[in-house]
PDB file of N, CA and C in Angstrom:
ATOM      1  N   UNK A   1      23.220  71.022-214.697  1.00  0.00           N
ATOM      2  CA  UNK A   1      22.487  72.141-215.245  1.00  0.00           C
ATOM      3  C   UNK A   1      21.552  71.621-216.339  1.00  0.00           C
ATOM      4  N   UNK A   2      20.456  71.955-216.198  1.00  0.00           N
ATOM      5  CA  UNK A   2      19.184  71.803-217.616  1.00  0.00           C
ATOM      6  C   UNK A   2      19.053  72.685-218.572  1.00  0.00           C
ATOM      7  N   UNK A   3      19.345  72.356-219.225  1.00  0.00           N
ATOM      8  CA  UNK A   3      19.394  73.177-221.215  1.00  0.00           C
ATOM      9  C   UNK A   3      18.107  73.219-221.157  1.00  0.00           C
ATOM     10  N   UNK A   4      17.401  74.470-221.904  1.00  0.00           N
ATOM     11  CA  UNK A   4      16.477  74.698-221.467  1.00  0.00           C
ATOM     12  C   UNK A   4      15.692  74.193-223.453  1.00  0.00           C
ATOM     13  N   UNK A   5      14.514  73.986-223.196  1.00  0.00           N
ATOM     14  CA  UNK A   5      13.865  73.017-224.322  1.00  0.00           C
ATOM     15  C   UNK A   5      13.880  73.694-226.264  1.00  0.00           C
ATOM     16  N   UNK A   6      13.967  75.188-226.017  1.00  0.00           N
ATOM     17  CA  UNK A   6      13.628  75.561-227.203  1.00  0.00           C
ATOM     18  C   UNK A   6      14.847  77.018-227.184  1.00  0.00           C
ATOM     19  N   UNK A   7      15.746  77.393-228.098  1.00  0.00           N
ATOM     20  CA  UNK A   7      17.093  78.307-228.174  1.00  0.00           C
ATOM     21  C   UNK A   7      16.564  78.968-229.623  1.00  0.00           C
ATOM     22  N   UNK A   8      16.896  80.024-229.698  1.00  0.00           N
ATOM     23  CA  UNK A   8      17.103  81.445-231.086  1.00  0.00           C
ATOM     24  C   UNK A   8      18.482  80.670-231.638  1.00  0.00           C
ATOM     25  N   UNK A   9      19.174  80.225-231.160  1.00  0.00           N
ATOM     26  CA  UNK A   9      20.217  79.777-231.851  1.00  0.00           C
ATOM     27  C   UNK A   9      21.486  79.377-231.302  1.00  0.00           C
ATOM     28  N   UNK A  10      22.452  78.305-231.483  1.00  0.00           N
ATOM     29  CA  UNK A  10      23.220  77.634-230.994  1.00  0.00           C
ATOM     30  C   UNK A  10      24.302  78.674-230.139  1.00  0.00           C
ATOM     31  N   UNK A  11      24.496  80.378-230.162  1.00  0.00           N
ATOM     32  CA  UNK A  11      25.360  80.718-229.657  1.00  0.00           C
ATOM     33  C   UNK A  11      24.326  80.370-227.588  1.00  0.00           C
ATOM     34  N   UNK A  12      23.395  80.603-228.053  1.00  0.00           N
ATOM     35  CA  UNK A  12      22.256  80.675-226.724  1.00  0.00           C
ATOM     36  C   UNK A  12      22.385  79.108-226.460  1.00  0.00           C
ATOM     37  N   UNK A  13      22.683  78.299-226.374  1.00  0.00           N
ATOM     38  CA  UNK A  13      23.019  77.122-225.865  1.00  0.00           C
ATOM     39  C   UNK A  13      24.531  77.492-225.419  1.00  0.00           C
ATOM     40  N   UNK A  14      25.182  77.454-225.913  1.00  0.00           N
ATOM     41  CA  UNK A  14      26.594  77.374-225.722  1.00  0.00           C
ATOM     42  C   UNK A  14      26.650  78.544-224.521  1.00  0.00           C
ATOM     43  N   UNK A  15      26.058  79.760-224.339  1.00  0.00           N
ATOM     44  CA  UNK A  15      26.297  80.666-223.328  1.00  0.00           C
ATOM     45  C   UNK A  15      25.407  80.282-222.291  1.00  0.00           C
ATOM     46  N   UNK A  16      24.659  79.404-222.443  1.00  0.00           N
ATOM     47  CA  UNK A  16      24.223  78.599-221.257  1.00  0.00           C
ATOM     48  C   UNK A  16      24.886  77.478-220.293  1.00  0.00           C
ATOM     49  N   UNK A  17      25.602  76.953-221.262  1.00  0.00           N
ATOM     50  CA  UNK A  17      26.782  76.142-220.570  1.00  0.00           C
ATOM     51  C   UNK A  17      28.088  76.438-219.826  1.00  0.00           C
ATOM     52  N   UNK A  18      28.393  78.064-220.002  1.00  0.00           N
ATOM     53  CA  UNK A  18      29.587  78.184-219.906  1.00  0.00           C
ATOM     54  C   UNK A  18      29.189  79.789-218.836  1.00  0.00           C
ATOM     55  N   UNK A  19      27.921  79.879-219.005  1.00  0.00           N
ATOM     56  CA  UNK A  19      27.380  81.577-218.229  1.00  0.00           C
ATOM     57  C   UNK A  19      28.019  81.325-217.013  1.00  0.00           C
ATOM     58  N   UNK A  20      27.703  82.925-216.154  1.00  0.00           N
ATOM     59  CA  UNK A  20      28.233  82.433-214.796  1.00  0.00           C
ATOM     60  C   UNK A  20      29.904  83.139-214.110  1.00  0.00           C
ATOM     61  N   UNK A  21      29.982  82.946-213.247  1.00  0.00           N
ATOM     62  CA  UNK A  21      31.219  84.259-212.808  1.00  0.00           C
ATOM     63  C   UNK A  21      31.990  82.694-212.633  1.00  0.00           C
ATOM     64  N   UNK A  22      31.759  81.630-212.488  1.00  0.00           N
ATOM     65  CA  UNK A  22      33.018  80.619-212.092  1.00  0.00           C
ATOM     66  C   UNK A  22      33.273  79.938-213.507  1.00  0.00           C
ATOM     67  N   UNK A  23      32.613  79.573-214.213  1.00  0.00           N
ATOM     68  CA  UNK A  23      32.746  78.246-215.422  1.00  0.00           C
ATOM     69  C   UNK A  23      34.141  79.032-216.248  1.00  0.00           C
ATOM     70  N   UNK A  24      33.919  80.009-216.948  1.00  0.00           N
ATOM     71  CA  UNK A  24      35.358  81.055-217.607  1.00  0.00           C
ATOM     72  C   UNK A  24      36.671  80.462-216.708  1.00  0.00           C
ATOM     73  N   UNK A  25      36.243  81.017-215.339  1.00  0.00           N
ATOM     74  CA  UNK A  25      37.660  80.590-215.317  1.00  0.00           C
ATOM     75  C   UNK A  25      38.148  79.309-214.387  1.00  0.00           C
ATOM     76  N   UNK A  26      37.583  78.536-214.304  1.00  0.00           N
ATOM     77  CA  UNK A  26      37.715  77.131-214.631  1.00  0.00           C
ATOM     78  C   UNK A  26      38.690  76.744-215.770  1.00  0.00           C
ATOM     79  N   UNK A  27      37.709  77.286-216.751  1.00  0.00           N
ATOM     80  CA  UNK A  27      38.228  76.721-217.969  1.00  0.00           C
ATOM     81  C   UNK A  27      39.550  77.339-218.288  1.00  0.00           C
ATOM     82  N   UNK A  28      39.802  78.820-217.563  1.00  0.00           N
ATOM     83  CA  UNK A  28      41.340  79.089-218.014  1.00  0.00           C
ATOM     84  C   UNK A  28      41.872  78.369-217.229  1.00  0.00           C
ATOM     85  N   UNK A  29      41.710  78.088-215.670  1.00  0.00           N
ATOM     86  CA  UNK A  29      42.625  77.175-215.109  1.00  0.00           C
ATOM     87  C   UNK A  29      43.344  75.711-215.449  1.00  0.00           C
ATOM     88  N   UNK A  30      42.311  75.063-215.890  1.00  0.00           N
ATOM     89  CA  UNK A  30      42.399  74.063-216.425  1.00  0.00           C
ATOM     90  C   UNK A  30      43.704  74.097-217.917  1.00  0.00           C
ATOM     91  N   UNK A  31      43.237  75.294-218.647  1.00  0.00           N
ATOM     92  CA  UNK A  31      43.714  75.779-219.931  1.00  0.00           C
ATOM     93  C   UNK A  31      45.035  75.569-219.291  1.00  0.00           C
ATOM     94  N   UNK A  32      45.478  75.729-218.301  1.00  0.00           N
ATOM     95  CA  UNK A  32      47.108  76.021-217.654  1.00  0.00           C
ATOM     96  C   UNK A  32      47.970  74.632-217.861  1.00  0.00           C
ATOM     97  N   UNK A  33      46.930  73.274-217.894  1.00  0.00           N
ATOM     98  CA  UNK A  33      47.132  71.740-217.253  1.00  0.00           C
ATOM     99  C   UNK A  33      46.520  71.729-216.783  1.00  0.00           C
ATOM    100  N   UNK A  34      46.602  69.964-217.008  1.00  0.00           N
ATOM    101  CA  UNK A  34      45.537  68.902-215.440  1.00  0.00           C
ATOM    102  C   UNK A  34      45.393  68.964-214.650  1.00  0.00           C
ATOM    103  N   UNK A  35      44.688  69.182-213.119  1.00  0.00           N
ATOM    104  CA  UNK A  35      45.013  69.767-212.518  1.00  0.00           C
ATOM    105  C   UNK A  35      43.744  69.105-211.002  1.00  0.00           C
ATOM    106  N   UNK A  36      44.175  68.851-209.820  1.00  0.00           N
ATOM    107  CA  UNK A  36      43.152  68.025-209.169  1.00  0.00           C
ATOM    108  C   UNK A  36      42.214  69.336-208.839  1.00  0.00           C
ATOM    109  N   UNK A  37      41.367  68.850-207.897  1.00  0.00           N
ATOM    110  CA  UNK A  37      39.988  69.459-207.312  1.00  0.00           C
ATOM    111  C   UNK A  37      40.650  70.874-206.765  1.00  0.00           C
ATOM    112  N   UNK A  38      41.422  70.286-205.461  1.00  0.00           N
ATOM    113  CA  UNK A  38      42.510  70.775-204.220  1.00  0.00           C
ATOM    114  C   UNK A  38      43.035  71.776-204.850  1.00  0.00           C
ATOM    115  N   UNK A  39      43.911  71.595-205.825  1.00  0.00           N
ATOM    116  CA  UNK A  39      44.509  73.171-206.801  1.00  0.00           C
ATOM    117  C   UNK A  39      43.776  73.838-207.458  1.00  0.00           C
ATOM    118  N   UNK A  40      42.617  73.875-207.858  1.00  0.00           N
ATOM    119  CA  UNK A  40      41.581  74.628-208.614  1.00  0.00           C
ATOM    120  C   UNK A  40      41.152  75.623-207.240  1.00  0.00           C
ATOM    121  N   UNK A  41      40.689  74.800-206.442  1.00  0.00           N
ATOM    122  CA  UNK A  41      40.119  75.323-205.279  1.00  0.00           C
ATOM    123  C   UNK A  41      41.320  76.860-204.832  1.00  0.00           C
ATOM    124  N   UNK A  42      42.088  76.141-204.496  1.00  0.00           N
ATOM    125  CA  UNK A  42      43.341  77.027-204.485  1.00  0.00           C
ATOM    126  C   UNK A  42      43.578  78.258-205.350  1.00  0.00           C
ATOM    127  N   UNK A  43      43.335  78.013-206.692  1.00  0.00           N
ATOM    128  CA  UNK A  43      43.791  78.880-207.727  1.00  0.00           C
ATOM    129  C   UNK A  43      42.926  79.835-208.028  1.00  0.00           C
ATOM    130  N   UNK A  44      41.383  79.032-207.963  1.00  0.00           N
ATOM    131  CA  UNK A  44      40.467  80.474-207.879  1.00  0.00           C
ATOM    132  C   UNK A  44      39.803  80.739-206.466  1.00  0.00           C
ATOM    133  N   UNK A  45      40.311  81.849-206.485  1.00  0.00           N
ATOM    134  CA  UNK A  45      40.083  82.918-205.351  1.00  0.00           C
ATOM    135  C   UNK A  45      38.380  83.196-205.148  1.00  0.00           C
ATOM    136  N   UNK A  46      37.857  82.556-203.921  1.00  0.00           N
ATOM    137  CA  UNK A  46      36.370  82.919-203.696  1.00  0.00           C
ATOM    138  C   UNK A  46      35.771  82.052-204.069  1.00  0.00           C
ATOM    139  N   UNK A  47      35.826  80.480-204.738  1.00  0.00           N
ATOM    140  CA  UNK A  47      34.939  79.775-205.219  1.00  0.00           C
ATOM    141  C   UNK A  47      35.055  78.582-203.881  1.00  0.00           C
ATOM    142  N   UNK A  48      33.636  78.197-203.901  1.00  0.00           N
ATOM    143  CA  UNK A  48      33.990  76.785-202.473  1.00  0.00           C
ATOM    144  C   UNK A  48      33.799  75.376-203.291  1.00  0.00           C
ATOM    145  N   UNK A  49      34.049  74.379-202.794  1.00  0.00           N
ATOM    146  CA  UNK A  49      34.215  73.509-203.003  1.00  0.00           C
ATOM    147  C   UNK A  49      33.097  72.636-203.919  1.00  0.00           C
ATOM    148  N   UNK A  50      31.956  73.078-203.138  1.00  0.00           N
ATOM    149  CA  UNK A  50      30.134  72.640-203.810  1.00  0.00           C
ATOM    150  C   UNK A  50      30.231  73.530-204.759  1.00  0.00           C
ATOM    151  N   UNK A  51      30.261  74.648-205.039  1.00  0.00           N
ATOM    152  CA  UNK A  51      30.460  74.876-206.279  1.00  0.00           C
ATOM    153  C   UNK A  51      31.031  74.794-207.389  1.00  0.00           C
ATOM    154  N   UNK A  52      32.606  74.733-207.279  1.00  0.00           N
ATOM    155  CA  UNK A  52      33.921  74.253-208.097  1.00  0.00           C
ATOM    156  C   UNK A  52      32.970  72.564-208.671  1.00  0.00           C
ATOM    157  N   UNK A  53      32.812  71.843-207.486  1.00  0.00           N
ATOM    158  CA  UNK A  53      32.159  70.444-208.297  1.00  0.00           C
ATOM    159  C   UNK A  53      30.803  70.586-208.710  1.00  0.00           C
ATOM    160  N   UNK A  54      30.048  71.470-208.419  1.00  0.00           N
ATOM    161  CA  UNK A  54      28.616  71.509-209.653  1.00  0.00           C
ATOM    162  C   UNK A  54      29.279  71.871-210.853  1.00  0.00           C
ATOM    163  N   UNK A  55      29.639  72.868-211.070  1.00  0.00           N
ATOM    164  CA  UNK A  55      30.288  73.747-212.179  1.00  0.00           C
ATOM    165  C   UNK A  55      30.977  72.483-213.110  1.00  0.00           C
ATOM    166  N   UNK A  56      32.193  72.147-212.156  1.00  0.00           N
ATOM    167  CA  UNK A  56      32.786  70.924-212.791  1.00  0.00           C
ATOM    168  C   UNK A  56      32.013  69.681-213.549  1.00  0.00           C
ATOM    169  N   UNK A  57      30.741  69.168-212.914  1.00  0.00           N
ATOM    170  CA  UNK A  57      29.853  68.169-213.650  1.00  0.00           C
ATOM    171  C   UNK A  57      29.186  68.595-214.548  1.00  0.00           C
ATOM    172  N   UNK A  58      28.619  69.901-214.209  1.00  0.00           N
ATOM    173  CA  UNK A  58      27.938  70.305-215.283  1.00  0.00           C
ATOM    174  C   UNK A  58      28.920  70.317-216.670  1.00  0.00           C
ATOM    175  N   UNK A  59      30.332  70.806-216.740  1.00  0.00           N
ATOM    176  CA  UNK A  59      31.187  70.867-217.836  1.00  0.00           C
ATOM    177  C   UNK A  59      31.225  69.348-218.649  1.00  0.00           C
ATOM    178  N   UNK A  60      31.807  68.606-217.581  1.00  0.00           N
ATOM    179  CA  UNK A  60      31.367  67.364-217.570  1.00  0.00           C
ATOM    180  C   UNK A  60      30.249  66.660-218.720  1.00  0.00           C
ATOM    181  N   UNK A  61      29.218  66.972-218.387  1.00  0.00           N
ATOM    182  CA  UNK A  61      27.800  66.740-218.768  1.00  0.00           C
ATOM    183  C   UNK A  61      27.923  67.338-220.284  1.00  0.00           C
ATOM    184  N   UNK A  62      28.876  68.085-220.283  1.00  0.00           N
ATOM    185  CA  UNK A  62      28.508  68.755-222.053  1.00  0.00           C
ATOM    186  C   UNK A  62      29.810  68.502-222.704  1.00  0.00           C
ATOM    187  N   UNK A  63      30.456  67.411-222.228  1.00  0.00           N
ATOM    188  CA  UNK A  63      31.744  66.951-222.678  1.00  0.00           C
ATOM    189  C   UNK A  63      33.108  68.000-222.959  1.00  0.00           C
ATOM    190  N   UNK A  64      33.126  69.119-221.988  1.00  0.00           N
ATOM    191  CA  UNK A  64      33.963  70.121-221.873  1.00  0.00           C
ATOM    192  C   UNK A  64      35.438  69.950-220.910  1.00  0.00           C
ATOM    193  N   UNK A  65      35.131  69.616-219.995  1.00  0.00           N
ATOM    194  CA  UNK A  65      36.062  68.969-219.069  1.00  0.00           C
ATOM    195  C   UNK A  65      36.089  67.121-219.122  1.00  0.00           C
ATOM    196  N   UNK A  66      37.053  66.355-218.822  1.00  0.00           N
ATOM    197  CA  UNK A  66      37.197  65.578-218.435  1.00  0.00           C
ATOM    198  C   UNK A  66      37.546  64.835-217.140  1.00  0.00           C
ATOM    199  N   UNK A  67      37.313  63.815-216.616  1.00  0.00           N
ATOM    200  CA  UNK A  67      37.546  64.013-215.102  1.00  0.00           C
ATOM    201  C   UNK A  67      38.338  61.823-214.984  1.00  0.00           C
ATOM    202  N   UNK A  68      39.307  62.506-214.457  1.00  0.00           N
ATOM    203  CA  UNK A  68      40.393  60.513-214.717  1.00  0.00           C
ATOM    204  C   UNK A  68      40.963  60.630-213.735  1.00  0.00           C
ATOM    205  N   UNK A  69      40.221  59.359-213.226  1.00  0.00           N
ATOM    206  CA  UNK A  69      40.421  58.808-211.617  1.00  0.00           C
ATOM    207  C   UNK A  69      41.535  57.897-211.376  1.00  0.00           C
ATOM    208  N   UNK A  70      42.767  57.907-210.209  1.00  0.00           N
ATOM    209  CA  UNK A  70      43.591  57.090-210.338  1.00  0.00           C
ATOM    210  C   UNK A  70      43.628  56.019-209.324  1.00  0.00           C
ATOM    211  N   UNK A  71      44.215  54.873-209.297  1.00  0.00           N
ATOM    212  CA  UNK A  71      43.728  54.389-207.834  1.00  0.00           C
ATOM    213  C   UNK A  71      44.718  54.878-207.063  1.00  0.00           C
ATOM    214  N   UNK A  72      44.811  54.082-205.568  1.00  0.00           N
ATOM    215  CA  UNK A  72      45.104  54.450-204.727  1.00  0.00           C
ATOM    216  C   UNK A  72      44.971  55.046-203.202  1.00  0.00           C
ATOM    217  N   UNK A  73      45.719  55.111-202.316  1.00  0.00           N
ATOM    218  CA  UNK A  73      44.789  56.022-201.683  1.00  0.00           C
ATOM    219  C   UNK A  73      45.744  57.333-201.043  1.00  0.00           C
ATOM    220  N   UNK A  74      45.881  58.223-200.826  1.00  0.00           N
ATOM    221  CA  UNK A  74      43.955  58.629-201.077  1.00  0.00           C
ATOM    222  C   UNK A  74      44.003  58.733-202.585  1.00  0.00           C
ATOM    223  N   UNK A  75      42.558  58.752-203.192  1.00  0.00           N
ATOM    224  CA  UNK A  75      42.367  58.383-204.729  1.00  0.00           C
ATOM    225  C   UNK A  75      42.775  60.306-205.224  1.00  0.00           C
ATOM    226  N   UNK A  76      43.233  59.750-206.415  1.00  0.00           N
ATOM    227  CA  UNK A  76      44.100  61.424-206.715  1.00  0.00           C
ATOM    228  C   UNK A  76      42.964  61.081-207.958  1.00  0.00           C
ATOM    229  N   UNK A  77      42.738  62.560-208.263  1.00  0.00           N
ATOM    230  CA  UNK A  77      41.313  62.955-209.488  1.00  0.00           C
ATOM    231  C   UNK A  77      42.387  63.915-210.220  1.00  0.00           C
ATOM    232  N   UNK A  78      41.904  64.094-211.676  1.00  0.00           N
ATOM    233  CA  UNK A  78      42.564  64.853-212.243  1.00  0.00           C
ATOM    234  C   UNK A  78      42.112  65.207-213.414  1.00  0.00           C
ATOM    235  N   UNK A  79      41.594  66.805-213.657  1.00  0.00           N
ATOM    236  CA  UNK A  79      40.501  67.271-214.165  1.00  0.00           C
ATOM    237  C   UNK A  79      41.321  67.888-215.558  1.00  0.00           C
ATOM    238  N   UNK A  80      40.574  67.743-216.826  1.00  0.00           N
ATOM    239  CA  UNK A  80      41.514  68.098-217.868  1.00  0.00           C
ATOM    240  C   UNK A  80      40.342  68.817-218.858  1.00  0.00           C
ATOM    241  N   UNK A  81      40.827  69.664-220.090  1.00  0.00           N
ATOM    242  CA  UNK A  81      40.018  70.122-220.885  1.00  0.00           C
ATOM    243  C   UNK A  81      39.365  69.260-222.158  1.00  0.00           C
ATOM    244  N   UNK A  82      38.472  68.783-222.452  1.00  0.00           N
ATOM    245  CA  UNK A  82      38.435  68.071-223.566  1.00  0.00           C
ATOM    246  C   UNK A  82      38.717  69.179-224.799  1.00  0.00           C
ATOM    247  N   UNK A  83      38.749  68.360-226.247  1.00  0.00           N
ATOM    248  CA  UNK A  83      39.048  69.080-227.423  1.00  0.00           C
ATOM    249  C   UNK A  83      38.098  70.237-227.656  1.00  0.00           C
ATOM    250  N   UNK A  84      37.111  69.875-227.214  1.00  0.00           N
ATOM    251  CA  UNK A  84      35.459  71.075-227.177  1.00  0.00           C
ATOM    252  C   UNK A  84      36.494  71.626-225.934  1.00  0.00           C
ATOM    253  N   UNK A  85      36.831  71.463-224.953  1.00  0.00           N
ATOM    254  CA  UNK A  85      36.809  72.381-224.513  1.00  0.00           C
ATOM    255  C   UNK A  85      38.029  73.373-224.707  1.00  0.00           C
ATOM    256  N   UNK A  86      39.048  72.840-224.983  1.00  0.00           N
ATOM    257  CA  UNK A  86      40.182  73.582-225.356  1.00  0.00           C
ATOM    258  C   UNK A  86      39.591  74.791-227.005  1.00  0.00           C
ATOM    259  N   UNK A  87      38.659  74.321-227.526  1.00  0.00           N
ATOM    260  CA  UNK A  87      38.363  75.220-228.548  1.00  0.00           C
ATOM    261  C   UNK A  87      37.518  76.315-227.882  1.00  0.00           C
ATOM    262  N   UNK A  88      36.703  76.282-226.751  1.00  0.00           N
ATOM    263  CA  UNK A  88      35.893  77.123-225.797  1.00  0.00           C
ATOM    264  C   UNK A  88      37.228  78.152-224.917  1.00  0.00           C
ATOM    265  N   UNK A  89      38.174  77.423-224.938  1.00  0.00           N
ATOM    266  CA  UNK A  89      39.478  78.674-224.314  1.00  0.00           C
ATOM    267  C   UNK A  89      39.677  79.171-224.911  1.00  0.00           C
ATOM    268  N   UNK A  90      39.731  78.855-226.099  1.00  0.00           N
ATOM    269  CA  UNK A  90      40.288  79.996-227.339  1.00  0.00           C
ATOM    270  C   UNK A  90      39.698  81.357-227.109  1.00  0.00           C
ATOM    271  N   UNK A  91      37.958  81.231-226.606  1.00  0.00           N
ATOM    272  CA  UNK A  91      37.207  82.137-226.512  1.00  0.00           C
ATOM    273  C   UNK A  91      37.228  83.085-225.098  1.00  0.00           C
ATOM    274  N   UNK A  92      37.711  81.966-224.251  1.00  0.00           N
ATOM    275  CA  UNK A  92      37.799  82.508-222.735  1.00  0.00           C
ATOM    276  C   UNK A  92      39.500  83.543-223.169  1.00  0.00           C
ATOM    277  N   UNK A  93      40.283  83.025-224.136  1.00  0.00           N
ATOM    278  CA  UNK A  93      41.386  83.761-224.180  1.00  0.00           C
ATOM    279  C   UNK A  93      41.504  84.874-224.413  1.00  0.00           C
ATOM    280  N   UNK A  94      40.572  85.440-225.458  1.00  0.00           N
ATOM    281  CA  UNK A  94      40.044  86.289-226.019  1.00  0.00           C
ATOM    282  C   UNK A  94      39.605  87.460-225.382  1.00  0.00           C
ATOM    283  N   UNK A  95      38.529  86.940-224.191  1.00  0.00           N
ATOM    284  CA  UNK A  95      38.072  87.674-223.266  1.00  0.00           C
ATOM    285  C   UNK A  95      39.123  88.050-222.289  1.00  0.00           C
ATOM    286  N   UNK A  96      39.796  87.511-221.647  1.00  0.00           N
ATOM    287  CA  UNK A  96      41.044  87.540-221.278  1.00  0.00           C
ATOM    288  C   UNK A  96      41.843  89.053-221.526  1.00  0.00           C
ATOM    289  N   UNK A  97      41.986  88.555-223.246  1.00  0.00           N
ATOM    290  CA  UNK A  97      42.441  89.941-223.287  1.00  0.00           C
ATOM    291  C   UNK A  97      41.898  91.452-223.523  1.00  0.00           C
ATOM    292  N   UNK A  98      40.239  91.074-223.553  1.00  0.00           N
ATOM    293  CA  UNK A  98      39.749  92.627-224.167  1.00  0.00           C
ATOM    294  C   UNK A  98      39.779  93.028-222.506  1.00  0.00           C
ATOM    295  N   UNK A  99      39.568  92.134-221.368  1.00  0.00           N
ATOM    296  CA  UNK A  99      39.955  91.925-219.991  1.00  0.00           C
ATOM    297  C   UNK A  99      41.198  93.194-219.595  1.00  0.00           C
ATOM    298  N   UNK A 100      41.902  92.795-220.059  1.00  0.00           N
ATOM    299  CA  UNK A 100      43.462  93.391-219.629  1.00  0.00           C
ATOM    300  C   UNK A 100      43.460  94.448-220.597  1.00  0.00           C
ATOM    301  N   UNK A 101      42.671  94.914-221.845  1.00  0.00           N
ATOM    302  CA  UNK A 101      42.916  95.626-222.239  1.00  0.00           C
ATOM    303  C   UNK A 101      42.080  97.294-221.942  1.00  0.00           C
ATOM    304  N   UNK A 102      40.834  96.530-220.896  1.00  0.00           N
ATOM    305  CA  UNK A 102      39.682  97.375-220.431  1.00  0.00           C
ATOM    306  C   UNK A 102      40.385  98.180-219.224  1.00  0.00           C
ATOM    307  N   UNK A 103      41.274  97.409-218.369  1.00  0.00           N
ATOM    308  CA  UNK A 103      42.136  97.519-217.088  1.00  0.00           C
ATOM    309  C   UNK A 103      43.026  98.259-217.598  1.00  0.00           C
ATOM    310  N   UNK A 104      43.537  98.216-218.519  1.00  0.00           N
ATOM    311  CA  UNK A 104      45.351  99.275-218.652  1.00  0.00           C
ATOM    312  C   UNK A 104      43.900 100.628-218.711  1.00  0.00           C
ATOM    313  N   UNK A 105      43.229 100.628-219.752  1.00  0.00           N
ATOM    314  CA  UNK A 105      42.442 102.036-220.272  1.00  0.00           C
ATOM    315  C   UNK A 105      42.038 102.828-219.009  1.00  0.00           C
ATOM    316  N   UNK A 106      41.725 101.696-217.589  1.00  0.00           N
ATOM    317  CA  UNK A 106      40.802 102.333-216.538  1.00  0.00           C
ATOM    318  C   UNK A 106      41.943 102.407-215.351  1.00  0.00           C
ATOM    319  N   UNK A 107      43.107 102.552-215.582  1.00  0.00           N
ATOM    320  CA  UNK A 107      44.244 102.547-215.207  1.00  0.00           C
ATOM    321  C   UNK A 107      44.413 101.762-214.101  1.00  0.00           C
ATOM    322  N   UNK A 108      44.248 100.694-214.219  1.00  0.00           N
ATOM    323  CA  UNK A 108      44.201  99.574-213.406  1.00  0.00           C
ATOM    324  C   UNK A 108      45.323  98.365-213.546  1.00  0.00           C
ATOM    325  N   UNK A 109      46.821  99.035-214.172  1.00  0.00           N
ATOM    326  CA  UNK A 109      47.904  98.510-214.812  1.00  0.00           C
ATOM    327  C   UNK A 109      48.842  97.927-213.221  1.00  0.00           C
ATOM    328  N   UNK A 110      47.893  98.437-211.734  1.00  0.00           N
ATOM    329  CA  UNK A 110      48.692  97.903-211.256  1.00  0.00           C
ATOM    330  C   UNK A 110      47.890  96.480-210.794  1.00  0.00           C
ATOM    331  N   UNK A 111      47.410  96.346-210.646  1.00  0.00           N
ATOM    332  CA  UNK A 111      46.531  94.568-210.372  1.00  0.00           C
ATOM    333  C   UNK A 111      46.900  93.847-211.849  1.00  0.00           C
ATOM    334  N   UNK A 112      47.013  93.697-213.013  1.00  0.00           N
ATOM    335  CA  UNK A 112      47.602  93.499-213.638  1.00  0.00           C
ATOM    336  C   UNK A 112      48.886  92.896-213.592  1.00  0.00           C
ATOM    337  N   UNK A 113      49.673  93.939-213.180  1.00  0.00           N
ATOM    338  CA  UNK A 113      51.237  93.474-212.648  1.00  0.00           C
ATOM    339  C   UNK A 113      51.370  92.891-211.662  1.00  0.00           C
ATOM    340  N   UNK A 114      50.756  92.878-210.389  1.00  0.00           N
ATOM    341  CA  UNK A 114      50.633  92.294-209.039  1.00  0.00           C
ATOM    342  C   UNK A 114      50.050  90.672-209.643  1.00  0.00           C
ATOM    343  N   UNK A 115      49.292  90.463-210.914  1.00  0.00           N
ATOM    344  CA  UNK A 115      49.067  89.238-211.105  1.00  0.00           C
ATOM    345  C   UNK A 115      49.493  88.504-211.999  1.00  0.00           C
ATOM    346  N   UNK A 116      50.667  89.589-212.379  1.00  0.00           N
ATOM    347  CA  UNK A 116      52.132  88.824-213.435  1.00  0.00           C
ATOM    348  C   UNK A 116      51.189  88.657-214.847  1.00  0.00           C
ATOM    349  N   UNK A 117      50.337  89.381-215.220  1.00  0.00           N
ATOM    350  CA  UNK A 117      49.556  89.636-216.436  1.00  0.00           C
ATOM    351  C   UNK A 117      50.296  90.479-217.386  1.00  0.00           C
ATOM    352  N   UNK A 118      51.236  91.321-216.678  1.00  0.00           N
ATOM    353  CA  UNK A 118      51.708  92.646-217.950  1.00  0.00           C
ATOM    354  C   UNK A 118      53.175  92.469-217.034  1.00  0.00           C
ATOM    355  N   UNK A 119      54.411  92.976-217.519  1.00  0.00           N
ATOM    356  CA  UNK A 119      55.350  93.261-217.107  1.00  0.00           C
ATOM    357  C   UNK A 119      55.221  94.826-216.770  1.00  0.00           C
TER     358      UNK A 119
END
């Protein structure tokens, strides 16, 4: 992804890096543990593969994710949050919950429970 040349201010960079219906929750997945390509793919529902790895480099590229290759074969990858990025969950956490808190109001308490979010 290209940062674009001239920003109003650093929150407009930072929501450029992270915009987008997949990068959020990436980053909560990840937030869970390390975790390869194969289980991400798995974990979020609707994302394909070319995308999960643009998304992923681009994080990459802004030192948000980390990515540690092992040998072997077949070669196992294993994708982790850097310290930037674990401070960027804090924010995805956040959302998270005004998330679950928008859903109980619009009585939507049962997808919630079906996704082990609320007891």
């Amino acid at each position: 992804m290209k940062l674009r040349e001239t920003y109003t201010c650093p929150l407009e960079m930072t929501h450029d890096i992270i915009r987008g219906k997949w990068k959020p929750i990436i980053l909560w997945q990840l937030g869970k543990s390390g975790t390869s390509l194969a289980e991400l793919e798995r974990e979020i529902q609707g994302i394909n593969q070319k995308m999960l790895l643009e998304h992923l480099k681009d994080l990459q590229d802004y030192g948000i994710v980390d990515k540690k290759s092992f040998e072997g074969y077949p070669r196992k990858v294993i994708y982790n949050l850097t310290e930037r990025g674990k401070k960027l969950l804090e924010v995805v956490v956040i959302m998270q919950g005004i998330g679950v808190e928008l859903m109980l109001e619009s009585g939507m308490e049962y997808f919630l429970r079906e996704q082990g979010l609320i007891s």
